[in-house]
N, C-alpha and C. Protein backbone atom coordinates (compact mmCIF):
# COMPACT_ATOMS: atom_id res chain seq x y z
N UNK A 1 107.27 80.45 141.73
CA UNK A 1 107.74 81.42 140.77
C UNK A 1 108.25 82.63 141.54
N UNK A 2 109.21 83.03 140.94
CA UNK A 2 109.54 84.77 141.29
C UNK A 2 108.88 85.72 140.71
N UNK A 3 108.60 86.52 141.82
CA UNK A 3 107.70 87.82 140.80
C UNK A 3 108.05 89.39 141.96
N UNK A 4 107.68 90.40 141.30
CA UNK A 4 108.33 91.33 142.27
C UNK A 4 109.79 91.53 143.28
N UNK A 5 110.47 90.48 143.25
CA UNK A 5 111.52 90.13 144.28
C UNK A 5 111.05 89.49 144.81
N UNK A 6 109.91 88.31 145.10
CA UNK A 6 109.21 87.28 146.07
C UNK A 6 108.84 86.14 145.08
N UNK A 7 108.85 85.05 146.22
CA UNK A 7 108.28 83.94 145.92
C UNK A 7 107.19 84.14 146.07
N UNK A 8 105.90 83.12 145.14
CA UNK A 8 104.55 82.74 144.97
C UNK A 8 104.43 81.82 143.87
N UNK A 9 102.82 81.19 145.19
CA UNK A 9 102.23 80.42 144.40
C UNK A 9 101.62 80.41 143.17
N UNK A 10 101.12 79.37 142.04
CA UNK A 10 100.10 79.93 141.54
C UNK A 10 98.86 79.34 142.35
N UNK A 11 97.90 80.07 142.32
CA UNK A 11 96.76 79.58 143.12
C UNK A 11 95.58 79.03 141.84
N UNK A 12 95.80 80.21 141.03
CA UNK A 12 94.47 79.77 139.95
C UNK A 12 94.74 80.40 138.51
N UNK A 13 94.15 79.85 137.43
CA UNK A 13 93.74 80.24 136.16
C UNK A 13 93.30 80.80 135.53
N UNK A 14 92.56 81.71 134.96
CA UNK A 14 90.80 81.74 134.69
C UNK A 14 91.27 83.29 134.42
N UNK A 15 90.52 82.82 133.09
CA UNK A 15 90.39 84.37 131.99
C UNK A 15 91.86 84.75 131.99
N UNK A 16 92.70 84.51 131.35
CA UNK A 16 93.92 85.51 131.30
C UNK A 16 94.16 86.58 132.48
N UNK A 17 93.94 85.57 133.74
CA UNK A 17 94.40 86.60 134.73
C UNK A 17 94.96 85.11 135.93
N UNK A 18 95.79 85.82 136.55
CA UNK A 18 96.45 84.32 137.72
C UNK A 18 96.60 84.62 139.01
N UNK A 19 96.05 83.90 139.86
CA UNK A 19 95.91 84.30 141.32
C UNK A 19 97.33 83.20 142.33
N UNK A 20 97.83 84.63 142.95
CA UNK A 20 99.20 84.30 143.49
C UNK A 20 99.10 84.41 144.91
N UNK A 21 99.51 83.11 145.79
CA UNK A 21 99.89 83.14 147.01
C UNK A 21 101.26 83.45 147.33
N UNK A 22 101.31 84.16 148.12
CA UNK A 22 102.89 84.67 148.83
C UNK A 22 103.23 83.96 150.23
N UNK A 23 104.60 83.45 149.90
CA UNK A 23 105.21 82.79 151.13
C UNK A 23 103.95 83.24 152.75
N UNK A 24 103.88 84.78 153.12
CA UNK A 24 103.00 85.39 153.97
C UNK A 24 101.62 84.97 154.48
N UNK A 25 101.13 84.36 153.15
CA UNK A 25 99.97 84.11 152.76
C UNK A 25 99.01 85.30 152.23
N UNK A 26 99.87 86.30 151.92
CA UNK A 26 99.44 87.51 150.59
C UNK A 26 98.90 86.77 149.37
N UNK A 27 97.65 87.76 148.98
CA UNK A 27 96.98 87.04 147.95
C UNK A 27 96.95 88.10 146.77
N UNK A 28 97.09 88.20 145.38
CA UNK A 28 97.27 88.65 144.71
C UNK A 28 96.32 88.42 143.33
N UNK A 29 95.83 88.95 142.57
CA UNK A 29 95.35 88.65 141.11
C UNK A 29 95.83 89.76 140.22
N UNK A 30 96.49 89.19 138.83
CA UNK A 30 96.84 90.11 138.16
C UNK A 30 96.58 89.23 136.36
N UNK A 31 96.71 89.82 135.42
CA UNK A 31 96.73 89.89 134.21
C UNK A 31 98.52 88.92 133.70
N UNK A 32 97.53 88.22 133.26
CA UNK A 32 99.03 87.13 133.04
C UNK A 32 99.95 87.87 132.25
N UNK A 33 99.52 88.83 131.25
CA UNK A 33 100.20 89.82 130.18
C UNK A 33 101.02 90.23 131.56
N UNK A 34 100.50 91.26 132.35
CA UNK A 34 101.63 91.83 132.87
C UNK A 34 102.59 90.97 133.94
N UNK A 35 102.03 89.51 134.41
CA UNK A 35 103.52 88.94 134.96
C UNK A 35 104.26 88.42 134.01
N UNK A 36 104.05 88.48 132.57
CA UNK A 36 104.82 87.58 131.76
C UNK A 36 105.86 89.07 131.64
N UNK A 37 105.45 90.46 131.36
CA UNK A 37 106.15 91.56 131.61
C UNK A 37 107.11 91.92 132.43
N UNK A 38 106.70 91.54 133.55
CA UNK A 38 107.74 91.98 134.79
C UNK A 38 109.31 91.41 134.34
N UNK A 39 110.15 91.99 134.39
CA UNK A 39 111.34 92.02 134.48
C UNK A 39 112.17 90.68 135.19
N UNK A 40 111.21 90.73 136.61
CA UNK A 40 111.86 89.74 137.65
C UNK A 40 110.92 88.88 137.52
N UNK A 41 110.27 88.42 136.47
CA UNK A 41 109.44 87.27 136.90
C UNK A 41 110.35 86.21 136.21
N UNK A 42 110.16 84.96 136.80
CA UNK A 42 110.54 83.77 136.65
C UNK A 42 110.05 82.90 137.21
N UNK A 43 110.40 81.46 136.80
CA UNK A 43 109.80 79.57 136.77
C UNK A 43 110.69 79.87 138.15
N UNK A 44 110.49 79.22 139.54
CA UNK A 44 111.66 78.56 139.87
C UNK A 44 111.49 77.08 140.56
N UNK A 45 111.89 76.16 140.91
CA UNK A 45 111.80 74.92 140.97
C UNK A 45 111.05 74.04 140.26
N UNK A 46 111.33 74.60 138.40
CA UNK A 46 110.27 73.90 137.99
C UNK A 46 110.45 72.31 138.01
N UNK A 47 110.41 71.33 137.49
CA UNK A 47 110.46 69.98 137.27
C UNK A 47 111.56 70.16 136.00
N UNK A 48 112.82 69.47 136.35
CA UNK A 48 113.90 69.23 135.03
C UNK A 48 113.23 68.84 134.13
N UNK A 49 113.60 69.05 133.26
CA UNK A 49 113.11 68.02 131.72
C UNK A 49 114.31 67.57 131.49
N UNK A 50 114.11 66.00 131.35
CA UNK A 50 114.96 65.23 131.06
C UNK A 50 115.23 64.99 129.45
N UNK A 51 116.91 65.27 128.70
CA UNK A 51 116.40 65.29 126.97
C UNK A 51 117.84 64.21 126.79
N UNK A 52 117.09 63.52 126.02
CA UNK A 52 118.24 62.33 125.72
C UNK A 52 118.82 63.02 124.05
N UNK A 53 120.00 63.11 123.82
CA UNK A 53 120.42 63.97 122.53
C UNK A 53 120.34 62.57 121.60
N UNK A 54 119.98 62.81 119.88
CA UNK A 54 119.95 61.61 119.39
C UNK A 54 120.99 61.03 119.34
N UNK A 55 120.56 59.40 119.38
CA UNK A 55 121.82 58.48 119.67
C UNK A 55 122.68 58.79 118.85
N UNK A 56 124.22 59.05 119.22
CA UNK A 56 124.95 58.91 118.49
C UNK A 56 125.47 59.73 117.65
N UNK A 57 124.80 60.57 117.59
CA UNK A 57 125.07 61.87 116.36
C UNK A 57 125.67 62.97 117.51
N UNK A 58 125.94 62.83 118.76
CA UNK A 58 126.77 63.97 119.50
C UNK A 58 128.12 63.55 119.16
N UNK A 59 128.42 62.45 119.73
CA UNK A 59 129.99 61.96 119.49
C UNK A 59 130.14 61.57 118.10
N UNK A 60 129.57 61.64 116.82
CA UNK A 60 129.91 61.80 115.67
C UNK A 60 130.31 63.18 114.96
N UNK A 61 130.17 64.29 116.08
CA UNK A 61 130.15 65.63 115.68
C UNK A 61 131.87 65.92 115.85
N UNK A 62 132.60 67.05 114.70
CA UNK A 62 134.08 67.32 115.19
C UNK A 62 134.29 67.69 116.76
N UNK A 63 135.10 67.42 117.51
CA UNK A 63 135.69 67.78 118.76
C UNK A 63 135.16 69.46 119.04
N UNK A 64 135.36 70.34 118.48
CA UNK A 64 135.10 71.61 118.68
C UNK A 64 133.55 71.83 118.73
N UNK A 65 133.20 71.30 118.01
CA UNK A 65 131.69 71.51 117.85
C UNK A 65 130.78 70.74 118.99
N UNK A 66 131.51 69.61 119.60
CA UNK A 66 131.20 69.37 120.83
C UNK A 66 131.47 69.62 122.27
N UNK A 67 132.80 70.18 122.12
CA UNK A 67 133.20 70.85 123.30
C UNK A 67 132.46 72.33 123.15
N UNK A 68 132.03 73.27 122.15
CA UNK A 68 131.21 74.36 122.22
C UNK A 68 129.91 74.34 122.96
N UNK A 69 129.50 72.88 122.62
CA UNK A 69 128.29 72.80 122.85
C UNK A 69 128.11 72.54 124.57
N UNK A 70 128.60 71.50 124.90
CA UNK A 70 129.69 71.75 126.08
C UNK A 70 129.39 72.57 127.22
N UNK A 71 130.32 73.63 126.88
CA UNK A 71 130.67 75.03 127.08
C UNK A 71 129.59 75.96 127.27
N UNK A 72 128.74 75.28 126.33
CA UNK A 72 127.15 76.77 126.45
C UNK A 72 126.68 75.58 127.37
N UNK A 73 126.34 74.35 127.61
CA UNK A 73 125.28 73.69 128.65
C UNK A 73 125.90 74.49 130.22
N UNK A 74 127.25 74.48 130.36
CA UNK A 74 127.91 75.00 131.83
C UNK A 74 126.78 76.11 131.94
N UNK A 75 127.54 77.55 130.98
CA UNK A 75 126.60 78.89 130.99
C UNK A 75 125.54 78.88 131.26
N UNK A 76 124.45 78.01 130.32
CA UNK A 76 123.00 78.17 130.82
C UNK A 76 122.60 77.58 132.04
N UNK A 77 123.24 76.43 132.17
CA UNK A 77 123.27 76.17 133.81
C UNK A 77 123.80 77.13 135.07
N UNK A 78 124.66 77.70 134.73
CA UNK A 78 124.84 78.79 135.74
C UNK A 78 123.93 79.86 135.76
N UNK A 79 123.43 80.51 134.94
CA UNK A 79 122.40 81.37 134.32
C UNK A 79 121.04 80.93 134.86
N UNK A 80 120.69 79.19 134.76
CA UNK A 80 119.70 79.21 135.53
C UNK A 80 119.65 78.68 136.69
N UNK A 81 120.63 78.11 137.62
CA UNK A 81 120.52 77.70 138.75
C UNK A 81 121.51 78.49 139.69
N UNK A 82 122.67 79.60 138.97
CA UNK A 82 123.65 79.89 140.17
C UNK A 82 124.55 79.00 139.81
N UNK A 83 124.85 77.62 139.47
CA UNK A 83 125.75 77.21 139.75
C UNK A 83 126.10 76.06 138.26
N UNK A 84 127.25 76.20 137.33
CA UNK A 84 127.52 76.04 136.11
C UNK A 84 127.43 74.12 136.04
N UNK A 85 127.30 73.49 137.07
CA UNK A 85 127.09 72.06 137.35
C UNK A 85 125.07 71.91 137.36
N UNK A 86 124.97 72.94 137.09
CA UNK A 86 122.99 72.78 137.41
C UNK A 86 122.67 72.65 138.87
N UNK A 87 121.42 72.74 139.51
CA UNK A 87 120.62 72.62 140.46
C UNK A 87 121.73 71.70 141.62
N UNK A 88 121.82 70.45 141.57
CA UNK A 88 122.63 69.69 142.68
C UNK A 88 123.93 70.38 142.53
N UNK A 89 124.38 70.72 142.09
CA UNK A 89 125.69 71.14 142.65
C UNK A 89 125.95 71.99 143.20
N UNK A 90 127.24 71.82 144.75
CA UNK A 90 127.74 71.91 145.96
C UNK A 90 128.25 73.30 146.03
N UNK A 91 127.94 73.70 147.12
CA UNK A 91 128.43 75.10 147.34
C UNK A 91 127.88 76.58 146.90
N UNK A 92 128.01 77.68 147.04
CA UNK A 92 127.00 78.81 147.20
C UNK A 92 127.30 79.13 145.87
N UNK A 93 126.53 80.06 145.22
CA UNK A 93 126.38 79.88 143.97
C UNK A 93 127.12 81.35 143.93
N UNK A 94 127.73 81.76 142.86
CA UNK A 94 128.42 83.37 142.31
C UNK A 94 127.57 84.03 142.28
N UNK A 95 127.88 85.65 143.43
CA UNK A 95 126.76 86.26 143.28
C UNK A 95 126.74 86.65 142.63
N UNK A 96 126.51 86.90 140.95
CA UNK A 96 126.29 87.80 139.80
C UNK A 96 125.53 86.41 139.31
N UNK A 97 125.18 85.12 139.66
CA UNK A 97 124.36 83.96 139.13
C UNK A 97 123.11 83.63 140.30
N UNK A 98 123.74 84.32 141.60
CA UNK A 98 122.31 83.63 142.13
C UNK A 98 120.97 84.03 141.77
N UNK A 99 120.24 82.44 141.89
CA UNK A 99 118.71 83.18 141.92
C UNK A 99 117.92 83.73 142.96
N UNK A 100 118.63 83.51 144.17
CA UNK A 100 118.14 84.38 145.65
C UNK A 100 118.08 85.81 145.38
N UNK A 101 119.24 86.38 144.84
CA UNK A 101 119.34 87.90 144.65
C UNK A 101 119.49 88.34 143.33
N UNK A 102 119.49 88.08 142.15
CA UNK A 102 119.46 88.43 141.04
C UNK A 102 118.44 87.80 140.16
N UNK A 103 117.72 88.49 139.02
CA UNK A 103 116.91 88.04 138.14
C UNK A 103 117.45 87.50 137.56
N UNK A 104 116.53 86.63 136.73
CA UNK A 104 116.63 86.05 135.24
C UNK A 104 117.28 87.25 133.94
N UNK A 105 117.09 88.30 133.91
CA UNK A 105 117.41 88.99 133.43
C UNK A 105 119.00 89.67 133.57
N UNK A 106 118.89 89.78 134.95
CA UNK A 106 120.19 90.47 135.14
C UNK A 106 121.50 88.88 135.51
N UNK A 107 120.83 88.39 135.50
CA UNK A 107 122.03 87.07 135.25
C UNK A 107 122.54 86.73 133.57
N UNK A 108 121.17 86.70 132.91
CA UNK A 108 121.77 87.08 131.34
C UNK A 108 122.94 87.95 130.90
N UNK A 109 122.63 89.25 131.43
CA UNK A 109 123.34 90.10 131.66
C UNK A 109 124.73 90.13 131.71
N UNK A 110 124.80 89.38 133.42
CA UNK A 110 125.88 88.82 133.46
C UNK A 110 126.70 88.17 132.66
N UNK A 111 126.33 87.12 132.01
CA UNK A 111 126.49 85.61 131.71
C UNK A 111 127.10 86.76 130.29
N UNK A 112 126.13 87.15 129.76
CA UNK A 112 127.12 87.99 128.40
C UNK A 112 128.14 88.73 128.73
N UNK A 113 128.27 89.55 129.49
CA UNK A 113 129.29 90.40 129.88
C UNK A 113 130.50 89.71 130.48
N UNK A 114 129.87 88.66 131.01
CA UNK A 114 131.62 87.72 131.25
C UNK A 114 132.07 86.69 129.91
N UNK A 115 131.28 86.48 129.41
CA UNK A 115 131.87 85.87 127.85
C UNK A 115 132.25 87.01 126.93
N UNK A 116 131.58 88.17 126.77
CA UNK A 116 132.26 88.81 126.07
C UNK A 116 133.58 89.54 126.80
N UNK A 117 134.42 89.40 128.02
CA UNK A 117 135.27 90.35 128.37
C UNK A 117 136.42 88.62 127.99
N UNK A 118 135.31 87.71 128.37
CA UNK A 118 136.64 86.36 127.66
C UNK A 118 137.00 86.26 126.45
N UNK A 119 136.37 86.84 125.78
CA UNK A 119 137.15 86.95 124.43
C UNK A 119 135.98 86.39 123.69
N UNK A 120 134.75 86.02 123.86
CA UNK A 120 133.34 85.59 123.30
C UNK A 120 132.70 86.63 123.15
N UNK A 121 132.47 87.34 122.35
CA UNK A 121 131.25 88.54 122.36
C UNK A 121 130.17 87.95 122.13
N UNK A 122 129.03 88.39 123.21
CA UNK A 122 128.12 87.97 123.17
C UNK A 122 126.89 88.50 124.02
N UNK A 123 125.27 88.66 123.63
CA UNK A 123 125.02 89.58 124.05
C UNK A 123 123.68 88.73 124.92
N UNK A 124 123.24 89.49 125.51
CA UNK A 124 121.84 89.30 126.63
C UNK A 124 120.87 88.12 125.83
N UNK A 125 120.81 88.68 124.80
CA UNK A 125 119.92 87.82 123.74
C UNK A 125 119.92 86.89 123.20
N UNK A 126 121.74 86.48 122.84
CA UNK A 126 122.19 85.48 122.95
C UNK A 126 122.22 84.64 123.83
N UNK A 127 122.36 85.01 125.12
CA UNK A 127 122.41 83.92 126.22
C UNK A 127 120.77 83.56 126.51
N UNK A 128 119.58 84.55 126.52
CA UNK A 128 118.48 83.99 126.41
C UNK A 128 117.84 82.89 125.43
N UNK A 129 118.58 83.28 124.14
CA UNK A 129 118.06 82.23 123.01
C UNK A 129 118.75 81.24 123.00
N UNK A 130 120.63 80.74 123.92
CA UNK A 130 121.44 79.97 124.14
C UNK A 130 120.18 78.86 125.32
N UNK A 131 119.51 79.47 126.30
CA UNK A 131 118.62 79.04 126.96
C UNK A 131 117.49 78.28 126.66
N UNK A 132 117.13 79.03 125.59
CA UNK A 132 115.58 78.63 124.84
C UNK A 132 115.52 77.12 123.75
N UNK A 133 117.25 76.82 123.58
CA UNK A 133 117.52 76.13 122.73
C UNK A 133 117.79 74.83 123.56
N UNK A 134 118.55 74.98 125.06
CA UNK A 134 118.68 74.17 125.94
C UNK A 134 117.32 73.57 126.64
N UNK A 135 116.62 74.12 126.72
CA UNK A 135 115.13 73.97 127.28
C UNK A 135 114.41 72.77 126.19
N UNK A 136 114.96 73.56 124.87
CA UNK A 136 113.35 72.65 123.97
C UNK A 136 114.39 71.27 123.12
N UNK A 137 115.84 71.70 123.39
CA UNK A 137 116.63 70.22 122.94
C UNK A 137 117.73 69.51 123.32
N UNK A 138 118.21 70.38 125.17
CA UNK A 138 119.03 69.48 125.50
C UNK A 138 120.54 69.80 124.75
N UNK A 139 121.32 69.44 125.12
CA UNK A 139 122.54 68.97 124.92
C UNK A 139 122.61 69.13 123.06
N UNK A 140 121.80 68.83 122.70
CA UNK A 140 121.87 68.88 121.23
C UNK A 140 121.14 70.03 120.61
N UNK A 141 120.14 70.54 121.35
CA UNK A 141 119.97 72.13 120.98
C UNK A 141 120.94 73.35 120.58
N UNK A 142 122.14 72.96 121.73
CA UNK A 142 123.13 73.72 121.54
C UNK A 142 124.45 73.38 120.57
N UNK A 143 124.28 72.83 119.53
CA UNK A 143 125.22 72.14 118.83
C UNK A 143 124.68 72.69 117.64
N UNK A 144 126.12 73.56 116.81
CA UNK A 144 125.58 74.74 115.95
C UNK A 144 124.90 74.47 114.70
N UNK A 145 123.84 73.71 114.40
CA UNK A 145 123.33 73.27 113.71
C UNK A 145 123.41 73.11 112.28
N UNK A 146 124.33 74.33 111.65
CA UNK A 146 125.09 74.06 110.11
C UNK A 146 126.15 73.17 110.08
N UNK A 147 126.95 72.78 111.23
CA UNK A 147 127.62 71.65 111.32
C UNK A 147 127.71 70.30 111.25
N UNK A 148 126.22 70.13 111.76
CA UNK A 148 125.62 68.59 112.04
C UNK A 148 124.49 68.53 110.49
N UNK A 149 124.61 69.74 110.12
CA UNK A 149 123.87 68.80 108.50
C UNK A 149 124.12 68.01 107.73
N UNK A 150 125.38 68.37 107.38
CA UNK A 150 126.55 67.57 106.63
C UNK A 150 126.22 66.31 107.09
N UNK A 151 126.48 65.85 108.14
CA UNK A 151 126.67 64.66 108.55
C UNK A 151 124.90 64.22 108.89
N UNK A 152 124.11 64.51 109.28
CA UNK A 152 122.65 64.27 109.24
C UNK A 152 122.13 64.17 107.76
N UNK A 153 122.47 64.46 107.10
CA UNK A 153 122.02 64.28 105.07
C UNK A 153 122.73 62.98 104.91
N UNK A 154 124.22 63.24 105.46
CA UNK A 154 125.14 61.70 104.88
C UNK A 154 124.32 60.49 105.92
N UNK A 155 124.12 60.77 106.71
CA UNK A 155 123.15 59.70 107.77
C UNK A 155 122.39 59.41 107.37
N UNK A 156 121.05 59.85 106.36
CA UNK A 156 120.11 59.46 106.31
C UNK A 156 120.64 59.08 104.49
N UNK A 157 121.24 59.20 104.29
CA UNK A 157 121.39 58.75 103.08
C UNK A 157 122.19 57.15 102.99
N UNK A 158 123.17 57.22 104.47
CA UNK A 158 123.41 55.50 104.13
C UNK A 158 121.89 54.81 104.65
N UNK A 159 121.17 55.03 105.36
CA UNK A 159 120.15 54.51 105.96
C UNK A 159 118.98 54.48 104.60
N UNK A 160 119.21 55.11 104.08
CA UNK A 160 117.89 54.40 102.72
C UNK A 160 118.77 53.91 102.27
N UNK A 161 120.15 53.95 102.01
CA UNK A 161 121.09 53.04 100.88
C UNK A 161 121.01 51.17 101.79
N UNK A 162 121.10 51.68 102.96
CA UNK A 162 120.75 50.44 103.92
C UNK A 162 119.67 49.62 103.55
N UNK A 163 119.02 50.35 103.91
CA UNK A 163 116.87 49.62 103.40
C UNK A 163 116.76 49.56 102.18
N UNK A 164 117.64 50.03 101.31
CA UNK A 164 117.04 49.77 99.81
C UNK A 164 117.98 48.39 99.37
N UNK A 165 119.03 47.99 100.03
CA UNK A 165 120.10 46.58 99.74
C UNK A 165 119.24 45.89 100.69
N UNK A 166 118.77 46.04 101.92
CA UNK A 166 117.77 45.20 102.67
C UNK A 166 116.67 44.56 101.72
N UNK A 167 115.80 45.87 101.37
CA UNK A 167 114.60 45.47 100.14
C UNK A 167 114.99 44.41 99.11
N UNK A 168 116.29 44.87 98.56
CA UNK A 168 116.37 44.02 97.19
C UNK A 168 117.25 42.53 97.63
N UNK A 169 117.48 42.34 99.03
CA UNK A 169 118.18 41.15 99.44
C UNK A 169 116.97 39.79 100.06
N UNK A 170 115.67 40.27 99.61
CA UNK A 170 114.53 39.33 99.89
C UNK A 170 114.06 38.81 99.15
């Protein structure tokens, strides 16, 4: 994790407080409240989470609504690795994205202030909750969700019209 401008371990748990090793071998205990506070704290090398989007319902979505979606996976990937291809991809990352020298915070920052000068207004909060949505659903988190109802109601409606001609064909 990043914390202060440094890497550390976690070492331990116990009582709402977490004990941190530093690259040095600096040892630290603090109140999880205040590293969840810090500004510069952040995950870093956590383990990807791998999210499979449901079958089929991405490429059933209009063209725009999938190229948007798209479009925000690049951002939050640059936002969290430096580099708009995610973690493996080649070459030094933009310094207003790295995570060597810039926070989690001030890359948000970034990340809004260059979509909104592209003609996207959009703010810090947005790109954090653009994040929060990529984290807990993948590729389909970011797909503007009043769009895909329409077609998720008509989905589940041939699918009982399905099972109910199944039922009465026995």
């Amino acid at each position: 994790m990043r914390f202060e401008g440094r890497a550390w371990t976690v070492a331990a748990l116990a009582g709402g407080q977490v004990r941190l090793i530093a690259e040095n071998g600096e040892m630290v205990a603090l109140l999880l409240s205040l590293l969840f506070a810090d500004e510069g704290f952040e995950v870093v090398a956590a383990p990807a989470v791998c999210r499979v989007p449901p079958l089929g319902l991405l490429e059933s979505l209009p063209a725009p609504v999938r190229e948007r979606a798209l479009v925000w996976e690049r951002h939050v990937r640059e936002v969290e690795t430096g580099h708009p291809g995610g973690s493996g991809a080649a070459g030094p990352a933009r310094a207003e994205y790295d995570p060597e020298v810039r926070t989690l915070a001030q890359r948000e920052e970034a990340k809004a202030a260059e979509l909104s000068a592209a003609g996207m207004p959009t703010s810090a909060v947005t790109v954090r909750r653009m994040r929060a949505r990529y984290r807990d659903g993948g590729l389909w988190g970011l797909v503007d969700q009043r769009t895909a109802r329409p077609f998720l109601s008509d989905h589940l409606a041939d699918q009982m019209k399905m099972a109910a001609m199944w039922s009465a064909a026995r």
